[in-house]
C-alpha atoms as a PDB file:
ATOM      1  CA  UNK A   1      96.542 127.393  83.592  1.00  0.00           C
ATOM      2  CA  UNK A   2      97.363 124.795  81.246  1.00  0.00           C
ATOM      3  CA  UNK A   3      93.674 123.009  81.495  1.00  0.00           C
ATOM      4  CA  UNK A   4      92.028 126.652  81.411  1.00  0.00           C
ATOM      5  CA  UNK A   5      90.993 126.984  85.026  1.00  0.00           C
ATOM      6  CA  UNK A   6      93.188 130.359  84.767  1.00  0.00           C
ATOM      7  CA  UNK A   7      94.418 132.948  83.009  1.00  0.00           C
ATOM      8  CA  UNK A   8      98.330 133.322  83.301  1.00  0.00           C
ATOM      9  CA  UNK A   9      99.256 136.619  84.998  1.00  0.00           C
ATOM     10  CA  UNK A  10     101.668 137.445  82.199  1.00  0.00           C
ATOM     11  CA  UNK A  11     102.923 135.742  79.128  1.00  0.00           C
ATOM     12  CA  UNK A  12     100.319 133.393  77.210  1.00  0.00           C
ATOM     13  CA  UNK A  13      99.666 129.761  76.417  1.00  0.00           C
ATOM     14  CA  UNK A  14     100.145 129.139  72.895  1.00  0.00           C
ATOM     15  CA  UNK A  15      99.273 125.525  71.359  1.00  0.00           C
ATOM     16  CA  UNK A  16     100.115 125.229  67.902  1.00  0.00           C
ATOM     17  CA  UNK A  17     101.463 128.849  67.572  1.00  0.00           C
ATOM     18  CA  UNK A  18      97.634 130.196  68.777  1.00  0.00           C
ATOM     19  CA  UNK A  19      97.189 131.891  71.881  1.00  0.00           C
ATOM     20  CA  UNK A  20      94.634 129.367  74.170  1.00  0.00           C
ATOM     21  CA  UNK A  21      92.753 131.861  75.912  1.00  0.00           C
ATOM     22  CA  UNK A  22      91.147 132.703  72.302  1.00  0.00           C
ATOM     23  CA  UNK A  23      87.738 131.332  72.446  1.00  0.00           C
ATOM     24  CA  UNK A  24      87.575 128.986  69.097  1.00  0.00           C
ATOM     25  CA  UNK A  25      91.236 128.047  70.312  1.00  0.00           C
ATOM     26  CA  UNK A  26      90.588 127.212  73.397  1.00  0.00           C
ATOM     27  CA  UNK A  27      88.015 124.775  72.683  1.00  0.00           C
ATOM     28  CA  UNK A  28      90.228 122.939  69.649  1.00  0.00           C
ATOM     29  CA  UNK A  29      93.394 122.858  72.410  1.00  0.00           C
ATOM     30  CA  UNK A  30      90.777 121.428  75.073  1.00  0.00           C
ATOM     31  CA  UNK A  31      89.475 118.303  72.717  1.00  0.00           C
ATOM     32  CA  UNK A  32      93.467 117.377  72.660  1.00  0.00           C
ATOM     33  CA  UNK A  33      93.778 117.187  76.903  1.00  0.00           C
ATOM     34  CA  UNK A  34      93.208 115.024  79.097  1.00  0.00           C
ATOM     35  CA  UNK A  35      93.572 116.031  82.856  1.00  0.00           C
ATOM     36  CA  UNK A  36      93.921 113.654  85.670  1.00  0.00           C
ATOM     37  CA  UNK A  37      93.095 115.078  88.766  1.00  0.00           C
ATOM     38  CA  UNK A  38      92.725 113.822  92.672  1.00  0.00           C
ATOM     39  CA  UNK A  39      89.060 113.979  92.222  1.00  0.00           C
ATOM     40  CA  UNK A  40      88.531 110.895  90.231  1.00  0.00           C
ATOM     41  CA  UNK A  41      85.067 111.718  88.816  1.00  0.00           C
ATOM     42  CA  UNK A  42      84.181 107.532  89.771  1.00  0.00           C
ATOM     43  CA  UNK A  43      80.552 106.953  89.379  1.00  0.00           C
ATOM     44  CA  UNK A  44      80.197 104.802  92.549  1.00  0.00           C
ATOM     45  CA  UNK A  45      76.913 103.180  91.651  1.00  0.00           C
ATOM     46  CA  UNK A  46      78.384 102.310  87.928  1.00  0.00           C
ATOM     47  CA  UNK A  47      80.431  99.211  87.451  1.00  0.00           C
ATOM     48  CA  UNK A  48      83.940  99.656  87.115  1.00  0.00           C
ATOM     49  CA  UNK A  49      83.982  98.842  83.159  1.00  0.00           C
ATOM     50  CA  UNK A  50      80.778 101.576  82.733  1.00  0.00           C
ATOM     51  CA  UNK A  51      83.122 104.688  84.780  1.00  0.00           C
ATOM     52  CA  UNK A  52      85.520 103.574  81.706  1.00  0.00           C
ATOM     53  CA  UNK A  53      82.922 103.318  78.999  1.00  0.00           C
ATOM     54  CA  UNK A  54      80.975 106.287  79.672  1.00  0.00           C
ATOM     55  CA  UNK A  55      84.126 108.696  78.895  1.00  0.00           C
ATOM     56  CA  UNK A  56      84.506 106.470  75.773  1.00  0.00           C
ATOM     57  CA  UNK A  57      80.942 106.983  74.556  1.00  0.00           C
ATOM     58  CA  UNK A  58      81.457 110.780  75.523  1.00  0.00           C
ATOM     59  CA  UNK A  59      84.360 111.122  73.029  1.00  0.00           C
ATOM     60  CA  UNK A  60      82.687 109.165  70.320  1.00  0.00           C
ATOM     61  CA  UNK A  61      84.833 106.393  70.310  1.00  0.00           C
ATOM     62  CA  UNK A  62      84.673 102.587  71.663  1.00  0.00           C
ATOM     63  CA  UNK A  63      86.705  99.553  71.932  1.00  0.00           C
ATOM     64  CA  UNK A  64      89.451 100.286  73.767  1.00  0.00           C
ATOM     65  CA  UNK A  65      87.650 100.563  77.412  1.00  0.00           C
ATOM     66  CA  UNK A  66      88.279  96.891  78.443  1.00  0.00           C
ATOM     67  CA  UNK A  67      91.628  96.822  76.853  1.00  0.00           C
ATOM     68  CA  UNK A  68      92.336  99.592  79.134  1.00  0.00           C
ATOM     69  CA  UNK A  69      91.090  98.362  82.325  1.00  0.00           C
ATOM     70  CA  UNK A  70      92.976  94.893  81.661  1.00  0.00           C
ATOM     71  CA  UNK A  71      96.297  96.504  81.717  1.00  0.00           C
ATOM     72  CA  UNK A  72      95.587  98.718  84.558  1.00  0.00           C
ATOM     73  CA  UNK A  73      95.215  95.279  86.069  1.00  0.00           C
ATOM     74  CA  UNK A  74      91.625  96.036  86.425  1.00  0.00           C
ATOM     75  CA  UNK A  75      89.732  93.714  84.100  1.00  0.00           C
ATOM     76  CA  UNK A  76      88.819  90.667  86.799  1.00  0.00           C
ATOM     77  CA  UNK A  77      86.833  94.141  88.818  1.00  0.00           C
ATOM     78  CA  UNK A  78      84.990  95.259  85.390  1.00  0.00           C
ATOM     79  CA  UNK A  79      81.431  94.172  86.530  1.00  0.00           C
ATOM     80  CA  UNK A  80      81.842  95.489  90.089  1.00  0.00           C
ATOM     81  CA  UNK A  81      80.701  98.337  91.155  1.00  0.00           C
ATOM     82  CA  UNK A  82      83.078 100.969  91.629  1.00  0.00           C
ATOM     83  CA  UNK A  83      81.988 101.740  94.919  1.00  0.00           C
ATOM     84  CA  UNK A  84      84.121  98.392  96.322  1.00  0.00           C
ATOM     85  CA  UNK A  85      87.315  99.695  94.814  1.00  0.00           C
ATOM     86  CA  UNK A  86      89.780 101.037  97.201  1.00  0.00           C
ATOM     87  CA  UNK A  87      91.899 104.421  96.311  1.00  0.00           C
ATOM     88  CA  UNK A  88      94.768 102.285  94.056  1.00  0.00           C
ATOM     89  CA  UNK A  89      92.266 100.813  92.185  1.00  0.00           C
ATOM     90  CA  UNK A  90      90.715 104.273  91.931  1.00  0.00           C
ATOM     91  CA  UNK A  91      93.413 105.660  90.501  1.00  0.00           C
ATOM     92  CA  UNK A  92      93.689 103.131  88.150  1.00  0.00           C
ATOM     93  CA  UNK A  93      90.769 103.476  86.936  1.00  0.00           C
ATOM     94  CA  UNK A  94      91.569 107.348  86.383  1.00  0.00           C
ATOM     95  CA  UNK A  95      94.360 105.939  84.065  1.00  0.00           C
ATOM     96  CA  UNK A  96      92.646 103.210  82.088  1.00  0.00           C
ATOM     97  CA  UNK A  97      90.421 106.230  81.573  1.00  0.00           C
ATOM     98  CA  UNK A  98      93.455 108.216  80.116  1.00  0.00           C
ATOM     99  CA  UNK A  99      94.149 105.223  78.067  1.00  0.00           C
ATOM    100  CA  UNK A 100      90.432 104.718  76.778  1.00  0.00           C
ATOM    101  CA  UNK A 101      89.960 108.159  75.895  1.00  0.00           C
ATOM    102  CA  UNK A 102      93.708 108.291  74.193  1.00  0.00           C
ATOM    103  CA  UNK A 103      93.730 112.430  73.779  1.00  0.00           C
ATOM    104  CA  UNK A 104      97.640 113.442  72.488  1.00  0.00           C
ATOM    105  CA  UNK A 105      98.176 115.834  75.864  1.00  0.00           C
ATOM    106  CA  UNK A 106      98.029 114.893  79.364  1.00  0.00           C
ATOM    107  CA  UNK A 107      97.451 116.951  82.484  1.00  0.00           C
ATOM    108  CA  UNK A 108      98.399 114.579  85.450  1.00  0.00           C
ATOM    109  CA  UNK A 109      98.387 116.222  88.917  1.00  0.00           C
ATOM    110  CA  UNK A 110      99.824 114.094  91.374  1.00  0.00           C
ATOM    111  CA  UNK A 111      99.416 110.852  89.125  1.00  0.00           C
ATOM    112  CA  UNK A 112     100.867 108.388  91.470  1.00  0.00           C
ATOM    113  CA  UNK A 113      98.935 108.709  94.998  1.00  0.00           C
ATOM    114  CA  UNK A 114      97.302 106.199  96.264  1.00  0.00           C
ATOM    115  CA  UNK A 115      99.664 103.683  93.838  1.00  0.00           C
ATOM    116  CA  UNK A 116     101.849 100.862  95.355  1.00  0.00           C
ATOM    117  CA  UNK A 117     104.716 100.242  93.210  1.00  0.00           C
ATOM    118  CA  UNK A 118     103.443  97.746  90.708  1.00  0.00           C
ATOM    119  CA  UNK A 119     100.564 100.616  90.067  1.00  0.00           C
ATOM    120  CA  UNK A 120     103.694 103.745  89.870  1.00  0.00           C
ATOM    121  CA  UNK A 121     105.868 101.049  87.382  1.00  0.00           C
ATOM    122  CA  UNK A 122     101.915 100.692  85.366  1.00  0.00           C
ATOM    123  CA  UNK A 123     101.764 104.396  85.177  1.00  0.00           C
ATOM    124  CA  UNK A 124     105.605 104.627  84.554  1.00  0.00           C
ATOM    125  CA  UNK A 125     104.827 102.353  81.063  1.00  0.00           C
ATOM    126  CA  UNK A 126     101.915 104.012  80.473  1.00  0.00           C
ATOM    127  CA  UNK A 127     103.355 107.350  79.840  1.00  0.00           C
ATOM    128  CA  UNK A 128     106.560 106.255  78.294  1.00  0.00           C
ATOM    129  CA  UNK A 129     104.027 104.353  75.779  1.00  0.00           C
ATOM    130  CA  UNK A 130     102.829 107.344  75.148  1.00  0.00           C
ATOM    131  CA  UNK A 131     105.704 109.753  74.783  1.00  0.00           C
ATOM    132  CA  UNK A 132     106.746 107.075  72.196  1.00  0.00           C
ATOM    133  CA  UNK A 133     103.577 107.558  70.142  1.00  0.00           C
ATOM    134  CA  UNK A 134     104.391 111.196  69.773  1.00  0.00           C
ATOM    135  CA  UNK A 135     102.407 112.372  73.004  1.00  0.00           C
ATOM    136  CA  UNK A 136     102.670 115.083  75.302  1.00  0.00           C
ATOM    137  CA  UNK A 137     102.659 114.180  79.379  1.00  0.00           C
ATOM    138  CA  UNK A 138     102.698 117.224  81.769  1.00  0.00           C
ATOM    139  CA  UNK A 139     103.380 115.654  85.242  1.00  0.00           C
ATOM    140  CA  UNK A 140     102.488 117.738  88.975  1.00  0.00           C
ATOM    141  CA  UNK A 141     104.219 115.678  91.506  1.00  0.00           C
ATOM    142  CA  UNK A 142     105.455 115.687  95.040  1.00  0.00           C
ATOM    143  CA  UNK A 143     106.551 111.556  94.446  1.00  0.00           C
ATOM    144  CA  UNK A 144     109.143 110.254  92.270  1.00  0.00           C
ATOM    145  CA  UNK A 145     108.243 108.762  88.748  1.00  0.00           C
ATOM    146  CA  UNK A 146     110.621 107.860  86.372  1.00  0.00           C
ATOM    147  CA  UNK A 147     109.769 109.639  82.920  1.00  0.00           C
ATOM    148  CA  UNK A 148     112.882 109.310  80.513  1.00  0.00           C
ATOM    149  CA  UNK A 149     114.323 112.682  79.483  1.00  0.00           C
ATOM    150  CA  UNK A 150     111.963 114.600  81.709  1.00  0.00           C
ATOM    151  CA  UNK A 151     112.246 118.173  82.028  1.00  0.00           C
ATOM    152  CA  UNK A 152     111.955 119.284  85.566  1.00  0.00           C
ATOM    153  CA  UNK A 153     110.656 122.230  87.008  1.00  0.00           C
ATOM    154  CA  UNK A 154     110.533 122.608  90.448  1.00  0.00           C
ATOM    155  CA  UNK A 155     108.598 125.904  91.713  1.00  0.00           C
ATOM    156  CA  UNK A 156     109.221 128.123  94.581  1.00  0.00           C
ATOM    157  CA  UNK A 157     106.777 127.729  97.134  1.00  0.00           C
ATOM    158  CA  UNK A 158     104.127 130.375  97.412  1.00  0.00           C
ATOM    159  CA  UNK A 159     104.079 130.553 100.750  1.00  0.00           C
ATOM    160  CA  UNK A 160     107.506 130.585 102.635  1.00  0.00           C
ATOM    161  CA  UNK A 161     107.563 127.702 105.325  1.00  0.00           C
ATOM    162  CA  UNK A 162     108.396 128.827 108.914  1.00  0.00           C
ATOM    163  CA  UNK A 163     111.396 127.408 110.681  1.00  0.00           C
ATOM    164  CA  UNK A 164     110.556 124.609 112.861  1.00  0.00           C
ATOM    165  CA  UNK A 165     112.596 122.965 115.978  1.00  0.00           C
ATOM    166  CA  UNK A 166     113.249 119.976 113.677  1.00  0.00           C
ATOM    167  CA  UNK A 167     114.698 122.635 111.645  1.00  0.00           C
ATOM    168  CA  UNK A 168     116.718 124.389 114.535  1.00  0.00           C
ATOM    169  CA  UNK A 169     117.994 120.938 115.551  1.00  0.00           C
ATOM    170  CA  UNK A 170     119.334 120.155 112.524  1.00  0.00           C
ATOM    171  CA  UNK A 171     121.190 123.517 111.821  1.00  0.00           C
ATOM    172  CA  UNK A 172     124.773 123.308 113.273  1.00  0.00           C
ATOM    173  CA  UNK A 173     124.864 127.090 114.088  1.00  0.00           C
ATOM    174  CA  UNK A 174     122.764 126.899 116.687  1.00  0.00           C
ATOM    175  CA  UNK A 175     123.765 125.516 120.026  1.00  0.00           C
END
């Protein structure tokens, strides 16, 4: 709902006091987000540095593409081709993106798979760093990252899991 794939079912979205779903607001809310999701959108026949630069170009702006890619610990792969990277360095990529483009709201769904734990500390920085410069950082996880004075919400889930003999097992009123 929040990147406008759908419509809420009640209540509204409202970004600066406007309701998004309002056609000339939604499109001023959507130039301020940027969604990460576990389709990476890599160009596989592109180098590394172009997947980085073409978002850049898209958005008008330049410059900060290498930057990016250096402290996503990327910047030794930026005339590969992306096609050699594995999923980590995937999902870097994804994030020097988020850095390169530098919109104030992020979208992240499940921002840390595929990360070992120098690449979940990265990401970690990266959105304190950007908290601190007044950003916003929506997070959909199922792994822990550490986001100073997060607000958690934790949803019920839509479809109610079955009880399993693990389950059964483990409950002391059965015997």
């Amino acid at each position: 709902m929040l990147a406008g794939f759908s419509r809420p079912s009640a209540g509204q979205i409202l970004w600066n006091g406007h309701d998004i779903s309002q056609l000339g607001i939604f499109h001023q809310y959507k130039l301020q987000l940027n969604w990460l999701s576990l389709k990476d959108a890599v160009k596989e026949k592109f180098t590394v540095l172009d997947n980085v630069q073409w978002f850049e170009v898209l958005e008008g702006k330049h410059g900060k593409s290498l930057p990016a890619l250096e402290l996503m610990g990327l910047g030794r792969l930026a005339k590969d081709k992306a096609r050699m990277l594995s999923m980590g360095q995937r999902k870097r990529l994804q994030l020097a993106r988020l850095l390169a483009i530098d919109r104030p709201i992020w979208l992240l769904d499940e921002p840390s798979v595929a990360l070992d734990d120098e690449g979940v500390r990265l990401l970690e920085y990266i959105i304190a760093e950007h908290r601190k410069k007044g950003g916003i950082v929506i997070v959909a996880t199922h792994l822990p990252i550490q986001i100073e004075d997060a607000m958690n919400l934790r949803l019920p889930p839509m479809f109610p899991r079955r009880m399993t003999l693990v389950d059964m097992l483990d409950r002391a009123d059965i015997a």
